[in-house]
C-alpha atoms as a PDB file:
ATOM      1  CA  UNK A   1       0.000   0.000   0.000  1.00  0.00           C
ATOM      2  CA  UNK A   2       1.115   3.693  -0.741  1.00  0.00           C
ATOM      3  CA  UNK A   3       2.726   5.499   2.197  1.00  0.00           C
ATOM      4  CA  UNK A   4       0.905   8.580   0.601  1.00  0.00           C
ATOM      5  CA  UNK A   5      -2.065   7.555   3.098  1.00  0.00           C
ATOM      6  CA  UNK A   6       0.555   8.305   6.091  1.00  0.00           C
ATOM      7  CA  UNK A   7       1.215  12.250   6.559  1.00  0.00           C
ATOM      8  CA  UNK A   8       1.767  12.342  10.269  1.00  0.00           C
ATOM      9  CA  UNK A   9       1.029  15.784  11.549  1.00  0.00           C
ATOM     10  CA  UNK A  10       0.264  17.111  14.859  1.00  0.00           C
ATOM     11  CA  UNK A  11      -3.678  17.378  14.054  1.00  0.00           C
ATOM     12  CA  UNK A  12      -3.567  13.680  13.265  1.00  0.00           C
ATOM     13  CA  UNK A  13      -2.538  12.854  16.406  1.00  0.00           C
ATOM     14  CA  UNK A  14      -4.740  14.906  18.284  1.00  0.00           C
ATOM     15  CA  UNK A  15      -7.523  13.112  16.317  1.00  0.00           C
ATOM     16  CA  UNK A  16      -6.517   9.862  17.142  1.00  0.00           C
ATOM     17  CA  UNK A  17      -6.247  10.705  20.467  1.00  0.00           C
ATOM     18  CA  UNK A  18      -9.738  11.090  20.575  1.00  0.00           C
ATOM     19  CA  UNK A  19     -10.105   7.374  20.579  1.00  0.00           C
ATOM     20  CA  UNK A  20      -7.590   6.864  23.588  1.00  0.00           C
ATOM     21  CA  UNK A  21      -8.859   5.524  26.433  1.00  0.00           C
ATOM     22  CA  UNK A  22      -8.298   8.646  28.691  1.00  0.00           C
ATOM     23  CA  UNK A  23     -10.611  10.318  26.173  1.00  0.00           C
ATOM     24  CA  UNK A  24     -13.292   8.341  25.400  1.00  0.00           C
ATOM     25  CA  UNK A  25     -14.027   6.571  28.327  1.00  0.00           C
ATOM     26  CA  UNK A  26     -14.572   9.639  30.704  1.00  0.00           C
ATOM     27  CA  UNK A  27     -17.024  11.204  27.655  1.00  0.00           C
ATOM     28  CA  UNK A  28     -19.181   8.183  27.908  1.00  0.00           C
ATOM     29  CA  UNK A  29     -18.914   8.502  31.946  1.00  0.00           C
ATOM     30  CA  UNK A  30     -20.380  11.421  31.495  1.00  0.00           C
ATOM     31  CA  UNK A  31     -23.185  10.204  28.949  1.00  0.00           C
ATOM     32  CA  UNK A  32     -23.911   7.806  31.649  1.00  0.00           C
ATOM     33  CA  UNK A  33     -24.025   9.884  35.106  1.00  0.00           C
ATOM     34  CA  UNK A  34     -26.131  12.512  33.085  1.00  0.00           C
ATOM     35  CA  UNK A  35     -28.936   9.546  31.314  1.00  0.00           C
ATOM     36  CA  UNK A  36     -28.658   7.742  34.863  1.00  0.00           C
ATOM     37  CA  UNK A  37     -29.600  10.937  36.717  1.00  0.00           C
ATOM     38  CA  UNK A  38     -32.162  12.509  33.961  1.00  0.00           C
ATOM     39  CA  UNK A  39     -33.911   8.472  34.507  1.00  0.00           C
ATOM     40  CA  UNK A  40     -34.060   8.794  37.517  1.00  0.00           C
ATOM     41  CA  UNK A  41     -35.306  12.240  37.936  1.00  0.00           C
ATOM     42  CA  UNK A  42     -38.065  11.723  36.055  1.00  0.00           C
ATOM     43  CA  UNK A  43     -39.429   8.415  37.887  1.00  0.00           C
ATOM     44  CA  UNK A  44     -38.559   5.687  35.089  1.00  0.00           C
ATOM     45  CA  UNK A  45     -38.784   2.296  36.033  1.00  0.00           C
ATOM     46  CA  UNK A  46     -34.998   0.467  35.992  1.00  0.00           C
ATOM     47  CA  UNK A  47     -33.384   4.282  34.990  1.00  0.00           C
ATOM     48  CA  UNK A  48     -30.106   2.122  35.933  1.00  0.00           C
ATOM     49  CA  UNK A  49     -30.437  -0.427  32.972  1.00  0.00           C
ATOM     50  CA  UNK A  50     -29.668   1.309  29.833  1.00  0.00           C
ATOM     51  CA  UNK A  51     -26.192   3.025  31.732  1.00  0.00           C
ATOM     52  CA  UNK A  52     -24.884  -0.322  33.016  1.00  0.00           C
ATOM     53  CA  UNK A  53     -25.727  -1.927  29.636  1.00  0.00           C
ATOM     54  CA  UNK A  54     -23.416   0.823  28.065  1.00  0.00           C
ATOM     55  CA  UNK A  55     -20.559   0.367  30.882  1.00  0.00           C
ATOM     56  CA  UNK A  56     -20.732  -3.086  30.525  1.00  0.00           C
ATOM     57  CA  UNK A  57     -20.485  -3.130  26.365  1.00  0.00           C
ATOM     58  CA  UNK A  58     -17.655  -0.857  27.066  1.00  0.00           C
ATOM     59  CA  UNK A  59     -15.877  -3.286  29.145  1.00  0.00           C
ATOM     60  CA  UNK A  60     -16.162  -5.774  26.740  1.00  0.00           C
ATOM     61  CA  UNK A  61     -13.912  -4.067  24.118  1.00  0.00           C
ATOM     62  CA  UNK A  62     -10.235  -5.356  24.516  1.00  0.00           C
ATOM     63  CA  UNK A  63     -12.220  -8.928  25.709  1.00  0.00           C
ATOM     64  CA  UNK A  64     -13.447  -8.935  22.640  1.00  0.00           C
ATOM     65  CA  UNK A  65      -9.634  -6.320  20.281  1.00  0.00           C
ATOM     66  CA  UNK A  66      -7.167  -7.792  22.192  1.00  0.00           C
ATOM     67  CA  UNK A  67      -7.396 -11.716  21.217  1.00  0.00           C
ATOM     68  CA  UNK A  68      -8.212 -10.678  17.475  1.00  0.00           C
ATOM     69  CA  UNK A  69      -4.964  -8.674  17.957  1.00  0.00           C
ATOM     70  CA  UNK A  70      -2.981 -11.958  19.090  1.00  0.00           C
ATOM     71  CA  UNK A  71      -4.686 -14.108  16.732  1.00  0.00           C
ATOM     72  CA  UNK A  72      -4.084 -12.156  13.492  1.00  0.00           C
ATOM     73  CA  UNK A  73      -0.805 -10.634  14.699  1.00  0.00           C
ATOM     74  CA  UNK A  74      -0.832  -8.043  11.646  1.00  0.00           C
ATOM     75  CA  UNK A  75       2.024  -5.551  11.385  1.00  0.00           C
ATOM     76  CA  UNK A  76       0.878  -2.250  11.044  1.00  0.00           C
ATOM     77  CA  UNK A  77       2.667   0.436   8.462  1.00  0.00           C
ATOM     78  CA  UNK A  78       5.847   1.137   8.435  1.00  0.00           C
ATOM     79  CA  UNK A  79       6.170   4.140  10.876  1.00  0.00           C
ATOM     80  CA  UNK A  80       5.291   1.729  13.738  1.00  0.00           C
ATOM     81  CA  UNK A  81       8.187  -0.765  13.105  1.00  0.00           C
ATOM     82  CA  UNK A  82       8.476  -4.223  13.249  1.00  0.00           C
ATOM     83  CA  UNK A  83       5.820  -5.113  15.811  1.00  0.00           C
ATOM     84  CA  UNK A  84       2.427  -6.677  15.350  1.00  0.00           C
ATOM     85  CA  UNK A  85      -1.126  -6.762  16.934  1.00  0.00           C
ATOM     86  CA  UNK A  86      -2.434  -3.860  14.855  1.00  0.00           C
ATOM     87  CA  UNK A  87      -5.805  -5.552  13.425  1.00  0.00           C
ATOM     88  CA  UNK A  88      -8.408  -4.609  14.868  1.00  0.00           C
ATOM     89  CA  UNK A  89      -7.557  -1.171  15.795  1.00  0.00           C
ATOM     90  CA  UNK A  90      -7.989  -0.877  19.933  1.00  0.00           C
ATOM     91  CA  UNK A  91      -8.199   3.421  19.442  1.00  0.00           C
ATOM     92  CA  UNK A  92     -11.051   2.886  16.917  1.00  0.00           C
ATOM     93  CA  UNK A  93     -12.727   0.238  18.838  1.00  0.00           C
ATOM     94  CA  UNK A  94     -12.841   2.388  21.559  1.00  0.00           C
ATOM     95  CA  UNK A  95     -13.980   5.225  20.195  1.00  0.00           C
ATOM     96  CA  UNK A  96     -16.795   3.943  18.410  1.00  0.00           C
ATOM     97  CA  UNK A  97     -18.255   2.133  21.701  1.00  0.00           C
ATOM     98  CA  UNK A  98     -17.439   5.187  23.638  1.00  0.00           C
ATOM     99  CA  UNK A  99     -19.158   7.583  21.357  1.00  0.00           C
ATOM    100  CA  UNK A 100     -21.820   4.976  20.061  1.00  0.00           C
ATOM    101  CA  UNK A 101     -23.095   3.909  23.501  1.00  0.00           C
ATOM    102  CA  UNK A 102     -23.285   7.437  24.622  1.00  0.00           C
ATOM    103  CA  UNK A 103     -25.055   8.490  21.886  1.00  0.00           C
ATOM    104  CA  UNK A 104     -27.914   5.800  22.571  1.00  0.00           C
ATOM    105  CA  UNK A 105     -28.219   6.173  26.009  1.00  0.00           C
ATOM    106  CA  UNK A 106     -28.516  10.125  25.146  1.00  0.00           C
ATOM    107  CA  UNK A 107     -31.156   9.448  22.540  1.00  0.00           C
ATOM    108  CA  UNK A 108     -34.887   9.568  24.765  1.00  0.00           C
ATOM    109  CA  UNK A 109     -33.556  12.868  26.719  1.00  0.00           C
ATOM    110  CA  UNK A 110     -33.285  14.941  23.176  1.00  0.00           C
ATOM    111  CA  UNK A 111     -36.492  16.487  22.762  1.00  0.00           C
ATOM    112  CA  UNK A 112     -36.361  17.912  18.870  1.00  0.00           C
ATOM    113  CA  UNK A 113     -35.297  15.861  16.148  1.00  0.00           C
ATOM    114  CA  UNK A 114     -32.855  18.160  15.607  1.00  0.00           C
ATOM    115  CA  UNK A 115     -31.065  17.286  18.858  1.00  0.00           C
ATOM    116  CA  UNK A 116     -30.977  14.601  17.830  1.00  0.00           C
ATOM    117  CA  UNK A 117     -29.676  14.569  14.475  1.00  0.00           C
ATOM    118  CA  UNK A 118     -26.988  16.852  16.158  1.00  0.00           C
ATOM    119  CA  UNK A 119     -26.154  13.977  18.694  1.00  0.00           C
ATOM    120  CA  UNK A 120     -25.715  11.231  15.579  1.00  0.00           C
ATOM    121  CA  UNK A 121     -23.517  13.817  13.942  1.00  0.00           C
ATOM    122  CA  UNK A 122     -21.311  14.516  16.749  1.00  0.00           C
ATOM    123  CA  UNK A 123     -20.895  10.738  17.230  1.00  0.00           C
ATOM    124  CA  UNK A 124     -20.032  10.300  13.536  1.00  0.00           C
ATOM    125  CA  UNK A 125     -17.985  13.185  13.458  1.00  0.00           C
ATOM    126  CA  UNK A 126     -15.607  12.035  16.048  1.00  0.00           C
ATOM    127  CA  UNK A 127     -15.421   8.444  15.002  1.00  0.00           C
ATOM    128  CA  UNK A 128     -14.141   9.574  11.750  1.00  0.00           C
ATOM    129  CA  UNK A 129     -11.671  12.148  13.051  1.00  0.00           C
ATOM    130  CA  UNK A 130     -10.563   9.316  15.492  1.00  0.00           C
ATOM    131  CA  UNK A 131     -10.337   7.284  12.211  1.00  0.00           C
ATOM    132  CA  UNK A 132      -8.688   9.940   9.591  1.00  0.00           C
ATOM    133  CA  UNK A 133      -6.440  10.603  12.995  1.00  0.00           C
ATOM    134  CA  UNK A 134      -5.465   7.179  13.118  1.00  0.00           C
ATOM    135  CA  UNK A 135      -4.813   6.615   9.396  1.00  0.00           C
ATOM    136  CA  UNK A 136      -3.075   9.574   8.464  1.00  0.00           C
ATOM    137  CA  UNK A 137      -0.449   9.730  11.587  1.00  0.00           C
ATOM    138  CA  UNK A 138       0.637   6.124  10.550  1.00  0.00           C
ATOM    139  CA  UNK A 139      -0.565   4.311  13.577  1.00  0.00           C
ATOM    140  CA  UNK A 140      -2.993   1.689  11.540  1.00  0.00           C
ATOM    141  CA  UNK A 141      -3.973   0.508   8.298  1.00  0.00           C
ATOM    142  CA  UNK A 142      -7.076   1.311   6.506  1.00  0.00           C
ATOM    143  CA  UNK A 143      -8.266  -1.940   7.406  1.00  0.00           C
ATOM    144  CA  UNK A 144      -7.637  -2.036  10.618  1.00  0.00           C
ATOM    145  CA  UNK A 145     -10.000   0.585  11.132  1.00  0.00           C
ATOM    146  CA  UNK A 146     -12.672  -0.403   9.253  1.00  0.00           C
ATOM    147  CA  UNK A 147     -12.563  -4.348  11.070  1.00  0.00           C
ATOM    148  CA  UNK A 148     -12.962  -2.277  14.460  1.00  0.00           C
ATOM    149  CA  UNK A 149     -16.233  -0.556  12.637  1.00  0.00           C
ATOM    150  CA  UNK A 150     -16.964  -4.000  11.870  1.00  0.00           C
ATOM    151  CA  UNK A 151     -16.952  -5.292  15.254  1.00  0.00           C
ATOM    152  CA  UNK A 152     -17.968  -2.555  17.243  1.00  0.00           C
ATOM    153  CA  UNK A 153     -21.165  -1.608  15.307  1.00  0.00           C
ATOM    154  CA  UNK A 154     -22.076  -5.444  15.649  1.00  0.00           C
ATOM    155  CA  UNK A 155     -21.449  -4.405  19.689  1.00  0.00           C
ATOM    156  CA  UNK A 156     -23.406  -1.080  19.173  1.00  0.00           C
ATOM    157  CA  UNK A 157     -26.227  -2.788  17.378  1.00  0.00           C
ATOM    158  CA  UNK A 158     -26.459  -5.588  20.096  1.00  0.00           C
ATOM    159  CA  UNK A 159     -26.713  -2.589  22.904  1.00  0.00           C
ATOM    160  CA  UNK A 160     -29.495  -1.239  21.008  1.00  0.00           C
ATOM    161  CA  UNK A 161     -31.799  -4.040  20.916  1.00  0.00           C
ATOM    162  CA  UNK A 162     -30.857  -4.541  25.315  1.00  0.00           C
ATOM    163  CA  UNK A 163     -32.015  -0.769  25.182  1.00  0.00           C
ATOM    164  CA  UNK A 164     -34.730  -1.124  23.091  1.00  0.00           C
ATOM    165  CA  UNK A 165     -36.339  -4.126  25.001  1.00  0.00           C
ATOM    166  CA  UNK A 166     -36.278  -2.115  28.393  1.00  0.00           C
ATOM    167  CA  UNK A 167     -37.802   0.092  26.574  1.00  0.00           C
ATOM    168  CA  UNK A 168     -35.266   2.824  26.513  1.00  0.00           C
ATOM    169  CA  UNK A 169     -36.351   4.140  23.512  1.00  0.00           C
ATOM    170  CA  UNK A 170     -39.881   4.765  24.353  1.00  0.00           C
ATOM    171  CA  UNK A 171     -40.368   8.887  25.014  1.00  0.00           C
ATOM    172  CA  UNK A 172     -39.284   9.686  28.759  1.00  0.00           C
ATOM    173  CA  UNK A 173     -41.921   9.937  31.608  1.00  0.00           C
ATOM    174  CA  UNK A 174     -41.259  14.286  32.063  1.00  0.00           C
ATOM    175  CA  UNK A 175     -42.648  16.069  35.344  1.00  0.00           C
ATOM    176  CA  UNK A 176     -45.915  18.056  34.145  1.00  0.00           C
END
């Protein structure tokens, strides 16, 4: 493959930063403590479920990278030397759960559709700056990337349907 993917510049890194765990994880802690305490606020039956559904689903990301990493044992591009474990891409993985499950669990408390086009386009957005980030600086292959999309939307489709049968989805019970 052409290095001409690879231009490593500070911005690149900054976006694939976003994916880090030190990133991500305390933007979906947030997600959570905010849908967990806007549940509970306004009297819905198990408000806890849908935020321990996402923790949990975010817990289960290197269970689910890291042997993928051991078993494939790809090398990534050339920047990155001689060492292997680069498919599927842990930064990606993470951001995508991260972002994904906080998105969902975010969903019932946006009132307009708007908001909530806005909340899917935030989520996108920084899934693909985490994935131009990682791409461009040289830290992955293209296709390490995408398997992590791969995986994790099978992860962010399977939290859905938990939400949706709690019935997560259904429009919040608001104080009149």
């Amino acid at each position: 493959m052409s290095n001409a993917l690879f231009r490593p510049d500070r911005l690149s890194a900054l976006l694939a930063d976003l994916g880090a765990v030190p990133v991500a994880v305390p933007v979906l802690a947030v997600a959570l403590f905010w849908a967990a305490t806007s549940a509970r606020n306004s009297g819905r039956e198990g408000w806890w479920l849908p935020p321990v559904a996402a923790a949990v689903t975010m817990t289960t990301v290197p269970a689910l990278v890291l042997p993928f990493k051991v078993l494939i044992a790809r090398p990534g591009p050339p920047v990155m030397g001689p060492a292997t474990g680069f498919y599927p891409s842990g930064h990606m993985a993470t951001a995508m759960v991260a972002y994904g499950a906080a998105a969902l669990v975010l969903w019932p408390w946006q009132r307009t559709p708007q908001a909530r086009r806005a909340l899917l386009t935030v989520c996108l957005a920084l899934d693909l700056a985490v994935a131009s980030g990682l791409i461009r600086s040289g830290y992955h292959w293209p296709l390490d990337v995408l398997g992590s999309w791969c995986l994790c939307g099978a992860m962010l489709c399977a939290l859905w349907q938990v939400l949706d049968r709690v019935g997560h989805f259904s429009p919040p019970n608001r104080p009149t």
